[in-house]
N, C-alpha and C. Protein backbone atom coordinates (compact mmCIF):
# COMPACT_ATOMS: atom_id res chain seq x y z
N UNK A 1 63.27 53.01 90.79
CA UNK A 1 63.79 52.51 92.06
C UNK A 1 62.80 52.85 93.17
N UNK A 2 62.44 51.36 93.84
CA UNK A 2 61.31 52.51 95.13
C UNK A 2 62.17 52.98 96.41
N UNK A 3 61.55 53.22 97.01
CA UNK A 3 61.89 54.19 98.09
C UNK A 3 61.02 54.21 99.01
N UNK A 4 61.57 54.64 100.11
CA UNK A 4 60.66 54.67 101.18
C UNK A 4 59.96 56.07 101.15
N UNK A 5 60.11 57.22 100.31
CA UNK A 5 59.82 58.43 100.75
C UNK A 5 59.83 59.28 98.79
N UNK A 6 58.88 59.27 98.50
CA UNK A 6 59.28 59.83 96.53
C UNK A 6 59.56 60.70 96.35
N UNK A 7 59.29 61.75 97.36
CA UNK A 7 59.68 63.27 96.89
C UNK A 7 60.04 63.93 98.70
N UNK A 8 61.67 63.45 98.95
CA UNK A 8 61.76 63.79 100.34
C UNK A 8 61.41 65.33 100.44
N UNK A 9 62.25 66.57 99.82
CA UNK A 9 61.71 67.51 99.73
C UNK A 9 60.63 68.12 100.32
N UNK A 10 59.81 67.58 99.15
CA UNK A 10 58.02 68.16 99.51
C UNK A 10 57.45 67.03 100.69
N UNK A 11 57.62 65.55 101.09
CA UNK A 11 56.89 65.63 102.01
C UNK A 11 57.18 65.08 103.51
N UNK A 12 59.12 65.44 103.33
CA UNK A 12 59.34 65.29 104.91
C UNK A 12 60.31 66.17 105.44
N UNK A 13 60.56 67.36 104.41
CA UNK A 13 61.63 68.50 104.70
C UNK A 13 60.48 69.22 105.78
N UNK A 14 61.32 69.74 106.79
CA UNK A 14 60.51 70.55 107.59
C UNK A 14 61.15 71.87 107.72
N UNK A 15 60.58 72.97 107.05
CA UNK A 15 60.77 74.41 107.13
C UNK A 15 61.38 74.94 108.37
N UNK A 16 62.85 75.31 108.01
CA UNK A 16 64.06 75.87 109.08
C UNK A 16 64.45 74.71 109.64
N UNK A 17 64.13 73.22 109.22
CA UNK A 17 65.08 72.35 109.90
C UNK A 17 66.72 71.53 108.35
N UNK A 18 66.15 72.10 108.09
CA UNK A 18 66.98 71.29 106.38
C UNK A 18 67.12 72.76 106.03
N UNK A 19 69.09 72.97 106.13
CA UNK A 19 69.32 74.29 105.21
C UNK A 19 70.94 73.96 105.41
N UNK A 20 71.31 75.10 104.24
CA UNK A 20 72.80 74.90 103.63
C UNK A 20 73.52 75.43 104.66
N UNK A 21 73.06 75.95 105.82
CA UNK A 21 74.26 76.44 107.12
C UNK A 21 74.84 75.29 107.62
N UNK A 22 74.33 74.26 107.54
CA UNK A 22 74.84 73.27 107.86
C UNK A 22 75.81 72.41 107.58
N UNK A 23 76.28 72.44 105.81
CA UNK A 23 76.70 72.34 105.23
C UNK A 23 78.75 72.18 105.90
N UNK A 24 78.80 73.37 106.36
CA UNK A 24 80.29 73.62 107.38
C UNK A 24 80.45 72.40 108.20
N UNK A 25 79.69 72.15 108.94
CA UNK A 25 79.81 71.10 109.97
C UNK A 25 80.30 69.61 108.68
N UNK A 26 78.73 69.48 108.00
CA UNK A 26 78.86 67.97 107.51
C UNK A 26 80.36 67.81 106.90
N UNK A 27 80.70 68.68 106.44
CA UNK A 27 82.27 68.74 105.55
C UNK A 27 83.07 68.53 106.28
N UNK A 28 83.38 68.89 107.76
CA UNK A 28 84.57 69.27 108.30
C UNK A 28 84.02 67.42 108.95
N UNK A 29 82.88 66.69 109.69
CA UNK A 29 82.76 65.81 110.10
C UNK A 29 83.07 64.72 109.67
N UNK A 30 82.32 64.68 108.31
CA UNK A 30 82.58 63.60 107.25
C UNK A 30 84.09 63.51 107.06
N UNK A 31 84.69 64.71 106.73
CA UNK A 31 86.12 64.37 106.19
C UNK A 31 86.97 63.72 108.14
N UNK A 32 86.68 64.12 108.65
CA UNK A 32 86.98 63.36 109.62
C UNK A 32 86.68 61.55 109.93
N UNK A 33 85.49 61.20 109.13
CA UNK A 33 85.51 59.99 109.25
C UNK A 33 85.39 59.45 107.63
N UNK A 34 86.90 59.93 106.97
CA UNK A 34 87.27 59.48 106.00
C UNK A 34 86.52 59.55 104.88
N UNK A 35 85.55 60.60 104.85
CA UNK A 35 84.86 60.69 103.57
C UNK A 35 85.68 61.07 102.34
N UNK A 36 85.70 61.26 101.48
CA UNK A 36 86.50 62.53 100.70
C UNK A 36 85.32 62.90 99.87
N UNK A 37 85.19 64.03 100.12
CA UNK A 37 84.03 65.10 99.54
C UNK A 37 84.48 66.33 98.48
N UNK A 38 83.25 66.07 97.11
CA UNK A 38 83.78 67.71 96.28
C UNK A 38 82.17 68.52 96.32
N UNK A 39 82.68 69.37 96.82
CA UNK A 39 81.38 70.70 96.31
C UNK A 39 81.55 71.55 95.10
N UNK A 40 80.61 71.11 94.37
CA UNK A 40 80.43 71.65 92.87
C UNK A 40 79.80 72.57 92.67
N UNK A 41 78.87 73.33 91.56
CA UNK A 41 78.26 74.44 91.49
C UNK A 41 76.66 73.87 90.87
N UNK A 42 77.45 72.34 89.82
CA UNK A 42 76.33 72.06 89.49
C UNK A 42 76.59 70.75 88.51
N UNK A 43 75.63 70.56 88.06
CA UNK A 43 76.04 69.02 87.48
C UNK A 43 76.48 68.88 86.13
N UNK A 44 76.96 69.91 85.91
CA UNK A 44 78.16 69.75 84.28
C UNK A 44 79.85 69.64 85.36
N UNK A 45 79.49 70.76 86.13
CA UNK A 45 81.02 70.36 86.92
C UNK A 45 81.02 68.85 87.64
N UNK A 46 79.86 68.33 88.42
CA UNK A 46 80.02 67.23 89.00
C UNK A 46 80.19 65.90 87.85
N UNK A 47 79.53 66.22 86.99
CA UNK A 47 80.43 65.04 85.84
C UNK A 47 81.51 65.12 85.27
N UNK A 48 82.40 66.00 85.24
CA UNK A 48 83.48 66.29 85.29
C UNK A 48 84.43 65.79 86.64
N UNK A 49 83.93 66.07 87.91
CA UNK A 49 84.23 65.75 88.52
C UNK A 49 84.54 64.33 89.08
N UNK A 50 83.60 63.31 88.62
CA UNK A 50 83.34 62.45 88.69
C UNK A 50 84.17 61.57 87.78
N UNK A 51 84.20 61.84 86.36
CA UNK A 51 85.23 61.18 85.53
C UNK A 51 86.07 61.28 85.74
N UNK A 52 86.96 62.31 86.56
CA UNK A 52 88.10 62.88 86.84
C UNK A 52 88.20 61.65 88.03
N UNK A 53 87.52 60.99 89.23
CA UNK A 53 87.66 60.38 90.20
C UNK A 53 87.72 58.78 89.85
N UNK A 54 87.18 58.81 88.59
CA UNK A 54 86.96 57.25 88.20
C UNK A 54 88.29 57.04 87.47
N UNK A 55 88.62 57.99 86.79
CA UNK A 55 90.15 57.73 86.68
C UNK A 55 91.26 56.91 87.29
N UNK A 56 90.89 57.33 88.44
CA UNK A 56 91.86 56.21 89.24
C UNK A 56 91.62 55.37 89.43
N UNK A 57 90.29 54.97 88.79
CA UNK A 57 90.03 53.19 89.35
C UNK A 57 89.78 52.60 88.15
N UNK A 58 89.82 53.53 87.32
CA UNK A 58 90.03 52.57 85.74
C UNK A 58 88.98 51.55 86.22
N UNK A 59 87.42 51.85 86.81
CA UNK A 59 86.84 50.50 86.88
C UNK A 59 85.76 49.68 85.45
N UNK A 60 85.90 48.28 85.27
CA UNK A 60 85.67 47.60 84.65
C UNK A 60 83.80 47.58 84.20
N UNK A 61 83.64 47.75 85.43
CA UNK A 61 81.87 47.54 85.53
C UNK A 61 81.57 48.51 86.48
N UNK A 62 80.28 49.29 86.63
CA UNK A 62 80.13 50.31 87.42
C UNK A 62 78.29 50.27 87.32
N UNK A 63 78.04 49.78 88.73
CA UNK A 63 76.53 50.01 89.13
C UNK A 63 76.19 51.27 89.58
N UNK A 64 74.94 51.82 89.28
CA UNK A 64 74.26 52.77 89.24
C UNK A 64 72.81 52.76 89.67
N UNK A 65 72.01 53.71 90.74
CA UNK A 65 71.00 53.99 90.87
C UNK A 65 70.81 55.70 90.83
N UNK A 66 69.53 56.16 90.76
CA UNK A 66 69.19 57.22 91.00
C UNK A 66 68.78 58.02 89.56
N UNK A 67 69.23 56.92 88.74
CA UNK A 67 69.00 57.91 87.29
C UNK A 67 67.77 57.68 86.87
N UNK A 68 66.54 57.03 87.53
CA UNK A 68 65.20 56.56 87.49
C UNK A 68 64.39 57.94 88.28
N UNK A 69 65.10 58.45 89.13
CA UNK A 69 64.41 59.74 89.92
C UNK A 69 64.97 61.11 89.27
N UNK A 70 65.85 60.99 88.85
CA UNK A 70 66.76 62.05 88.55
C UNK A 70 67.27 62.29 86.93
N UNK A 71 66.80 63.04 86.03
CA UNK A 71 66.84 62.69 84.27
C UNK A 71 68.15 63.22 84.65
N UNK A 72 69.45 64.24 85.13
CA UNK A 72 70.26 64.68 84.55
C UNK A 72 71.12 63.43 85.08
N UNK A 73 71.19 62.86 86.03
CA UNK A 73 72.13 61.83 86.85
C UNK A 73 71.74 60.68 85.12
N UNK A 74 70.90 60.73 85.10
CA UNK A 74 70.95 59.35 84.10
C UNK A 74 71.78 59.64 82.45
N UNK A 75 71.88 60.76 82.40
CA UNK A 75 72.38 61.25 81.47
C UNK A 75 73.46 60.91 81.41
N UNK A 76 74.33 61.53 82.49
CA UNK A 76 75.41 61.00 83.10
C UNK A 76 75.66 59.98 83.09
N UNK A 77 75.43 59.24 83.70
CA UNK A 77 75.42 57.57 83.82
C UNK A 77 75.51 57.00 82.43
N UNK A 78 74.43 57.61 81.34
CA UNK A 78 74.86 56.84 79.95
C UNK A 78 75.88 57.58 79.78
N UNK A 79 76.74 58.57 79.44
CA UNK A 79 78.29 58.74 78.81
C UNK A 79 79.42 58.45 80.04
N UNK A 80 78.71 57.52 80.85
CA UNK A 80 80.13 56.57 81.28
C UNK A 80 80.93 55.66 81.13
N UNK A 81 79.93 55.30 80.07
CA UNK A 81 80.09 53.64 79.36
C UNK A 81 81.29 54.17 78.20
N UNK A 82 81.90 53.14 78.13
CA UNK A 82 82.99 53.50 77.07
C UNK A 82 83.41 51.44 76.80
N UNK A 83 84.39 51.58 75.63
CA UNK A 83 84.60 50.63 75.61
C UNK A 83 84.76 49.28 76.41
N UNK A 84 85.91 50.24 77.15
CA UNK A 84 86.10 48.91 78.53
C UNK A 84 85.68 49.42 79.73
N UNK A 85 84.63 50.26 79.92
CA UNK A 85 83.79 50.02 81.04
C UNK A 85 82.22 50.13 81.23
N UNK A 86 81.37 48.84 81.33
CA UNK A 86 79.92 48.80 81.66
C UNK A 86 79.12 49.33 82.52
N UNK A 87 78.49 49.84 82.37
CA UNK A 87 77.76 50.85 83.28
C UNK A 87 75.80 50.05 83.41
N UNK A 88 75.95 49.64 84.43
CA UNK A 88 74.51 48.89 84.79
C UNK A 88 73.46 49.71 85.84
N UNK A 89 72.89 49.84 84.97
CA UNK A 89 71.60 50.75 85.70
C UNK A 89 70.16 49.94 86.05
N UNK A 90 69.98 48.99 85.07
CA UNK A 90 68.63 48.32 85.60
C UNK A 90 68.67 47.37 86.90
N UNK A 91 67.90 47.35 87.68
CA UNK A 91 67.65 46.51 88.66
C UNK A 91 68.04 45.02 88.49
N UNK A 92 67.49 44.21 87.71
CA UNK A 92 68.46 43.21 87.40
C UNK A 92 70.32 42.72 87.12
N UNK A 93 70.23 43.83 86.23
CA UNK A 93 71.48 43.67 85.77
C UNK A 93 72.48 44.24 87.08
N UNK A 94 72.06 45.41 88.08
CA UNK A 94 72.36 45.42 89.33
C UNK A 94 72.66 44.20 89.72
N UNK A 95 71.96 43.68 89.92
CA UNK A 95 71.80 42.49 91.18
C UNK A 95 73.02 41.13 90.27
N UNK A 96 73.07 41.36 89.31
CA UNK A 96 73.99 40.26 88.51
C UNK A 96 75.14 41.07 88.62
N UNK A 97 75.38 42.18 88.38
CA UNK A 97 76.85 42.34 88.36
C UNK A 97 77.75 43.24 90.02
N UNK A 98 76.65 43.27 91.26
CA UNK A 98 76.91 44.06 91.92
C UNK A 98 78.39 43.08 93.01
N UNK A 99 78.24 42.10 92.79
CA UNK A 99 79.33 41.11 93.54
C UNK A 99 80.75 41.61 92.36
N UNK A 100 80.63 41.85 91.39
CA UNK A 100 82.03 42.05 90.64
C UNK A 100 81.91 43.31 90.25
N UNK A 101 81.39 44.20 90.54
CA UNK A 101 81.42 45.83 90.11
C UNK A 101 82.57 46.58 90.88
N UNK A 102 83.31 47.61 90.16
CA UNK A 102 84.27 48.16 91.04
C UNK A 102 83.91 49.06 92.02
N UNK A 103 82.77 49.84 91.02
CA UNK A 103 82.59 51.48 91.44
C UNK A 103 81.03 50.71 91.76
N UNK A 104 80.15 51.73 92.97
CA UNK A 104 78.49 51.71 92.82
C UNK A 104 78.88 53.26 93.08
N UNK A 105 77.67 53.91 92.42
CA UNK A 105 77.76 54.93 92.64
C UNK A 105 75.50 55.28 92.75
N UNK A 106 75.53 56.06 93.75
CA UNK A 106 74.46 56.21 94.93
C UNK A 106 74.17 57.62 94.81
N UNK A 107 72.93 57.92 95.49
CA UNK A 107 72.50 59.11 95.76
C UNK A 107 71.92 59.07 97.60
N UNK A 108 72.04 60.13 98.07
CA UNK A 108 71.77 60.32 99.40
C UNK A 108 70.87 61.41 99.51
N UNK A 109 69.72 61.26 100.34
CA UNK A 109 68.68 62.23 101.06
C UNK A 109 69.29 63.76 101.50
N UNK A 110 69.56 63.71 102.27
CA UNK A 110 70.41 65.05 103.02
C UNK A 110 71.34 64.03 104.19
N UNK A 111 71.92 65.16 104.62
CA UNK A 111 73.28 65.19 104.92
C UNK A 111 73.15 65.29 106.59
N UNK A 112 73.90 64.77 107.59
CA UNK A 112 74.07 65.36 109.46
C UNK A 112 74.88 66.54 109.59
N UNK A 113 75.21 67.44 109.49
CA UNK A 113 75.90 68.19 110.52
C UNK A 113 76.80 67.58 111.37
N UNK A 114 76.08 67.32 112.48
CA UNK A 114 77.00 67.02 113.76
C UNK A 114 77.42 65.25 113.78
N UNK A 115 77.37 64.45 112.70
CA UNK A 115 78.16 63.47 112.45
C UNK A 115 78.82 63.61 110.88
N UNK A 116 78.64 64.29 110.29
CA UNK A 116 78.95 64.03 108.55
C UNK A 116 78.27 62.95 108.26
N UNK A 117 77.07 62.19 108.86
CA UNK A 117 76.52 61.15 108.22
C UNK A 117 75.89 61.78 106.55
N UNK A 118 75.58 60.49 105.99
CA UNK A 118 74.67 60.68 104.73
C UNK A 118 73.27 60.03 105.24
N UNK A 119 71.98 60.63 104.83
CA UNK A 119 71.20 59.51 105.11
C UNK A 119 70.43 58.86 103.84
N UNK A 120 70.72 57.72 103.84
CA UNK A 120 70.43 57.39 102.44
C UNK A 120 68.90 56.62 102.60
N UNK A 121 68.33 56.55 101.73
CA UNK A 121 66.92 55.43 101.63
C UNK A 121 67.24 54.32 100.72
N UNK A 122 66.92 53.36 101.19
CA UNK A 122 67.65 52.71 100.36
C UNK A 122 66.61 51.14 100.44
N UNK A 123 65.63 51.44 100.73
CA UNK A 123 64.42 50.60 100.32
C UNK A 123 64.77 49.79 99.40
N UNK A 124 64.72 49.96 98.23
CA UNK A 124 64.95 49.34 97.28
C UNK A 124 66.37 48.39 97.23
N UNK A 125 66.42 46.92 96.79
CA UNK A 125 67.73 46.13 96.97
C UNK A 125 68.48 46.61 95.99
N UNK A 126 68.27 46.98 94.85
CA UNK A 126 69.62 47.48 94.09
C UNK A 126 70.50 48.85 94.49
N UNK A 127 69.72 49.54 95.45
CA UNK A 127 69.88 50.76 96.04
C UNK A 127 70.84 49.85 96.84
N UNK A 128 70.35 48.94 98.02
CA UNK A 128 71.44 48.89 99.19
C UNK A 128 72.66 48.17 98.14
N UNK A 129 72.89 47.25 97.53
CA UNK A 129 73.89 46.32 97.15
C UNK A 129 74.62 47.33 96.36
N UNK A 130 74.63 48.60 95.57
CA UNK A 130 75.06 49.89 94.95
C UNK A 130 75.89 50.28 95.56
N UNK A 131 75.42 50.42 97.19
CA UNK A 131 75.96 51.59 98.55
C UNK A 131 76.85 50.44 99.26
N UNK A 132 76.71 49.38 99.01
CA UNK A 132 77.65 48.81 100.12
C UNK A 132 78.71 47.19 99.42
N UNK A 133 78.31 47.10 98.31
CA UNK A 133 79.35 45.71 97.98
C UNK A 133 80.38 46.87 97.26
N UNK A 134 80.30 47.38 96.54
CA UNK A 134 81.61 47.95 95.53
C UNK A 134 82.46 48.40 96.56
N UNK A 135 83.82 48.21 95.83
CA UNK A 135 84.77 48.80 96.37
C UNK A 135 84.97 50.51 96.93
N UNK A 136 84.24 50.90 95.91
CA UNK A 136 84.54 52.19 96.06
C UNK A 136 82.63 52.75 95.64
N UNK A 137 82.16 53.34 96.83
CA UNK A 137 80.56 54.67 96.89
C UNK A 137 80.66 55.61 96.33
N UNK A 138 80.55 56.42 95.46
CA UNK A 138 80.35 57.68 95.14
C UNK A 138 79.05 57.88 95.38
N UNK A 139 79.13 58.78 96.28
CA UNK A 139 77.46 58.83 96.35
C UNK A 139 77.30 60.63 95.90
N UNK A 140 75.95 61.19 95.17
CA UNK A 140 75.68 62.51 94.93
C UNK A 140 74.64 62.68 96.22
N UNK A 141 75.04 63.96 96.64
CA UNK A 141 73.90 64.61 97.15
C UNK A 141 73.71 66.10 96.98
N UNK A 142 72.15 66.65 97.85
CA UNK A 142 72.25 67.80 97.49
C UNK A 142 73.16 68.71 98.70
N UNK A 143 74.30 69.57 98.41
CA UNK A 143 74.31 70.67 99.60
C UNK A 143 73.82 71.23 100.23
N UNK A 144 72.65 71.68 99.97
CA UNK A 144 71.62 72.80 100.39
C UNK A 144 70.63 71.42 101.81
N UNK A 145 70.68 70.22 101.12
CA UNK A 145 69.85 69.50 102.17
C UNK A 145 70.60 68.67 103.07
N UNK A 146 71.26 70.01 104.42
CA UNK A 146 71.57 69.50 105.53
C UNK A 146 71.01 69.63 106.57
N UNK A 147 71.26 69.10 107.72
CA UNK A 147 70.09 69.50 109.08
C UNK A 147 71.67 69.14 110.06
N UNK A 148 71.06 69.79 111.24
CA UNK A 148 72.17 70.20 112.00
C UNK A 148 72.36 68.55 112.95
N UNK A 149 71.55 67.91 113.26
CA UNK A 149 71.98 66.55 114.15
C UNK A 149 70.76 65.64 113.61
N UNK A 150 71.26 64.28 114.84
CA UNK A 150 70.83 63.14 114.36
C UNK A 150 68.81 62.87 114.84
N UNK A 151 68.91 63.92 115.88
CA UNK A 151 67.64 64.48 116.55
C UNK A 151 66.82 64.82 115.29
N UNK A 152 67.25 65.91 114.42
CA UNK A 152 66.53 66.37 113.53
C UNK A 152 66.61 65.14 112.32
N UNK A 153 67.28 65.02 111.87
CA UNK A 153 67.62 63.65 111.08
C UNK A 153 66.13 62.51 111.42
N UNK A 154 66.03 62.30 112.41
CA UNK A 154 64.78 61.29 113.00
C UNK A 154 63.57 62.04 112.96
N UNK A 155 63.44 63.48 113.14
CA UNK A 155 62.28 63.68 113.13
C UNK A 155 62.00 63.79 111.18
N UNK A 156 62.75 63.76 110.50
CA UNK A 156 62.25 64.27 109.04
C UNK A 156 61.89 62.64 108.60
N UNK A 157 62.76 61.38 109.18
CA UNK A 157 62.63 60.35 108.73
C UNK A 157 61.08 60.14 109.17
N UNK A 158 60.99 60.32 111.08
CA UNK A 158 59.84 59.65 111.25
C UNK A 158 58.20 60.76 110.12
N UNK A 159 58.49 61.58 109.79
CA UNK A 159 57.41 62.07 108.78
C UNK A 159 56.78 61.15 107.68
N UNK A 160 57.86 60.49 107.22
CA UNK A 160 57.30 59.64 106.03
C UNK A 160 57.98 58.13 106.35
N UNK A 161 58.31 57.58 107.51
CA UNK A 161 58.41 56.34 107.24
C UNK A 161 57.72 55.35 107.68
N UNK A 162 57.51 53.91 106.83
CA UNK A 162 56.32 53.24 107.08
C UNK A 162 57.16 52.43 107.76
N UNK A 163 57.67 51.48 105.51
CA UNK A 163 58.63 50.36 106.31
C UNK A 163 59.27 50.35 105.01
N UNK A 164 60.64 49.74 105.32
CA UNK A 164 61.88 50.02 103.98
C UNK A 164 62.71 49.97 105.03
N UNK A 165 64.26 50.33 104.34
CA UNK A 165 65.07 50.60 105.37
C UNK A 165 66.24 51.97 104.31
N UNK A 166 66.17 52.87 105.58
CA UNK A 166 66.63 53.99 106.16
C UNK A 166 68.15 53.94 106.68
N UNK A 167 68.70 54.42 106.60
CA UNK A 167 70.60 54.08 106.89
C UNK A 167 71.21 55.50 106.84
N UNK A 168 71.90 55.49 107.98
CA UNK A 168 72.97 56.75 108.14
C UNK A 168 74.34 56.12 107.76
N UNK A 169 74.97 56.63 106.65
CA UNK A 169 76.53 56.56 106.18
C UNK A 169 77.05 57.28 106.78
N UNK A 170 78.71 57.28 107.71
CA UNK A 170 79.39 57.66 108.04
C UNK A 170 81.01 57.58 107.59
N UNK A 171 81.39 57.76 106.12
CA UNK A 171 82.53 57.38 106.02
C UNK A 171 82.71 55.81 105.29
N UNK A 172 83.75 55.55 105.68
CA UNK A 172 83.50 54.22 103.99
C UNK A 172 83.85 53.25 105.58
N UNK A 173 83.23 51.87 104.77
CA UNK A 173 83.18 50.92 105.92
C UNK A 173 84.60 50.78 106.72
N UNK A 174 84.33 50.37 108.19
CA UNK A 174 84.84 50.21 108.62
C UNK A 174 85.23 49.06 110.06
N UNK A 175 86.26 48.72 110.55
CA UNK A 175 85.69 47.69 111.81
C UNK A 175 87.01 47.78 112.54
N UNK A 176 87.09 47.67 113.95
CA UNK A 176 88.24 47.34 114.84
C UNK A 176 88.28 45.82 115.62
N UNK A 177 87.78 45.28 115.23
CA UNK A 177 86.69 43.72 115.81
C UNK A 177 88.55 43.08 116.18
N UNK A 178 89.27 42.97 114.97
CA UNK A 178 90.61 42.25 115.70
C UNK A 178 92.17 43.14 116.10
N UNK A 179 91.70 42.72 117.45
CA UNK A 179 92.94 43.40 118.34
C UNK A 179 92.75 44.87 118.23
N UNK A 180 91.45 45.41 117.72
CA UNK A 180 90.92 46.69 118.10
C UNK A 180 92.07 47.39 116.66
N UNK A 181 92.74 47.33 115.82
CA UNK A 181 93.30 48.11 115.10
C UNK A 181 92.46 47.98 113.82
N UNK A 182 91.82 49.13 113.67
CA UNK A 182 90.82 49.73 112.92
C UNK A 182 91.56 49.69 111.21
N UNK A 183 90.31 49.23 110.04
CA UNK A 183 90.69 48.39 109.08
C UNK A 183 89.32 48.99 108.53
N UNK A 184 89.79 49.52 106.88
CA UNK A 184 88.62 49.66 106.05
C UNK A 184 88.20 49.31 105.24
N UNK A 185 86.73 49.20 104.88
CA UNK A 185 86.75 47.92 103.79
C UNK A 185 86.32 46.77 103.90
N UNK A 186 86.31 46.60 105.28
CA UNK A 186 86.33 44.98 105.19
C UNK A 186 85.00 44.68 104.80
N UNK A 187 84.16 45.02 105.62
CA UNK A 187 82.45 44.81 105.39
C UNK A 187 81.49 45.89 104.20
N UNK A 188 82.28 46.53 103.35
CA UNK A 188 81.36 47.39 102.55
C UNK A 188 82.59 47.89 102.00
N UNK A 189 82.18 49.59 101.40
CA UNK A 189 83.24 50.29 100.50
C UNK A 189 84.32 50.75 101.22
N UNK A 190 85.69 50.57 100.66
CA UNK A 190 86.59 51.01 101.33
C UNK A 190 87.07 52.43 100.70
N UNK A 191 86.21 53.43 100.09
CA UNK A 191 86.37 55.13 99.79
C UNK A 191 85.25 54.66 99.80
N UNK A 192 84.61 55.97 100.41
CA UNK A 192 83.59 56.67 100.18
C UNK A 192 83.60 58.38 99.84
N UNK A 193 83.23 58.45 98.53
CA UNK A 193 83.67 59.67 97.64
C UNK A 193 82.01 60.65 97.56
N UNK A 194 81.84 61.90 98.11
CA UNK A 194 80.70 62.41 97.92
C UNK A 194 81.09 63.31 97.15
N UNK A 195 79.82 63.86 96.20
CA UNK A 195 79.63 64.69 95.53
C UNK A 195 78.78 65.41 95.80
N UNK A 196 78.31 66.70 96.27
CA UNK A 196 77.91 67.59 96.58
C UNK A 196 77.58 68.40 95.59
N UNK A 197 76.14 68.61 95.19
CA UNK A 197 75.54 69.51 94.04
C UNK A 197 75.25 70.92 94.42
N UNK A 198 75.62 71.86 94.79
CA UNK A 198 74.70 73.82 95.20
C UNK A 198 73.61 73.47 94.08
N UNK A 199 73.25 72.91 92.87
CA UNK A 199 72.53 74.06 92.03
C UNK A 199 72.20 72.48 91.52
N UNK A 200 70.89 72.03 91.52
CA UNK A 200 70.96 70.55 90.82
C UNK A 200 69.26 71.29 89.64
N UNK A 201 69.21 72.69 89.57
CA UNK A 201 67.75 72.59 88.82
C UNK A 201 68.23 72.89 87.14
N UNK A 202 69.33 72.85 86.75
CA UNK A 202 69.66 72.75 85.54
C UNK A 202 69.69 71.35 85.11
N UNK A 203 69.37 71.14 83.56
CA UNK A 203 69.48 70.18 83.30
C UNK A 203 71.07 69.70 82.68
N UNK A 204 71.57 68.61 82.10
CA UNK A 204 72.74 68.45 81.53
C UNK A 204 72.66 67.84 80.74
């Protein structure tokens, strides 16, 4: 999957601006603009976690990115597949099944603080159509990579960005456009479910 940025980490984390104190804020923000968030220990619990959430949507077809950057996420991703549900990971098969997929499930950069945004990269088209046609986002990220506002947020982007596109998530779509009574869903995912990794250097 490309990206605007291959290894955010190493070459747009900036030392004492990206750390897990931050972490308090994004939780208490996000769940304010309807996120629903789990913090795990590590990614045997977050696939657990995760099957446990798909449960309720019993979904049919389920798009996937991130398991091209990430060997344990892809692991994952293959024992999701089961009889009656398809699990599409290649870029093509993305783009064919992302109009009838229930679940996309996403990965995010680091995290806001002072909005609960996610900031996702999402350069790549199977990346955006993942994060925003399915009904329902699960997106993983790491805990540890939060920054306290949207100030700092811009300065880590402007480090490595050329051209792609860059997006702050706030919560699962939303709009007040008629008669101002606010409605979710309409234009993108109506849950947006994060998963939160502490410990992502084990494998699974």
């Amino acid at each position: 999957m490309k990206k605007v940025c291959a290894n955010w980490p190493a070459e747009a984390f900036i030392s004492g601006l990206v750390d897990a104190k931050h972490w308090q804020a994004f939780e208490e923000n996000a769940k304010l603009a309807a996120a629903e968030i789990y913090k795990v220990s590590d990614y045997k619990v977050a696939e657990k976690t995760l099957k446990d959430v798909l449960q309720e949507f019993s979904p049919k077809e389920i798009i996937a990115v991130g398991g091209e950057e990430n060997s344990v996420l892809a692991g994952i991703y293959s024992r999701l597949a089961t009889d009656t549900t398809k699990v599409y990971t290649e870029k093509f098969d993305i783009a064919e099944h992302a109009p009838s997929a229930d679940v996309g499930i996403s990965t995010a950069e680091f995290g806001i603080g002072e909005t609960g945004s996610l900031v996702v990269d999402n350069f790549s088209y199977e990346a955006r159509v993942t994060s925003m046609l399915p009904f329902v986002n699960v997106v993983f990220v790491n805990a540890n990579y939060m920054v306290e506002n949207v100030t700092t947020a811009c300065q880590i982007i402007g480090k490595v960005f050329d051209k792609g596109y860059c997006g702050f998530v706030t919560g699962p779509s939303r709009t007040a456009d008629i008669e101002r009574v606010l409605s979710l869903g309409v234009h993108g995912p109506n849950r947006l479910i994060i998963i939160a990794v502490e410990n992502e250097g084990g494998e699974n």
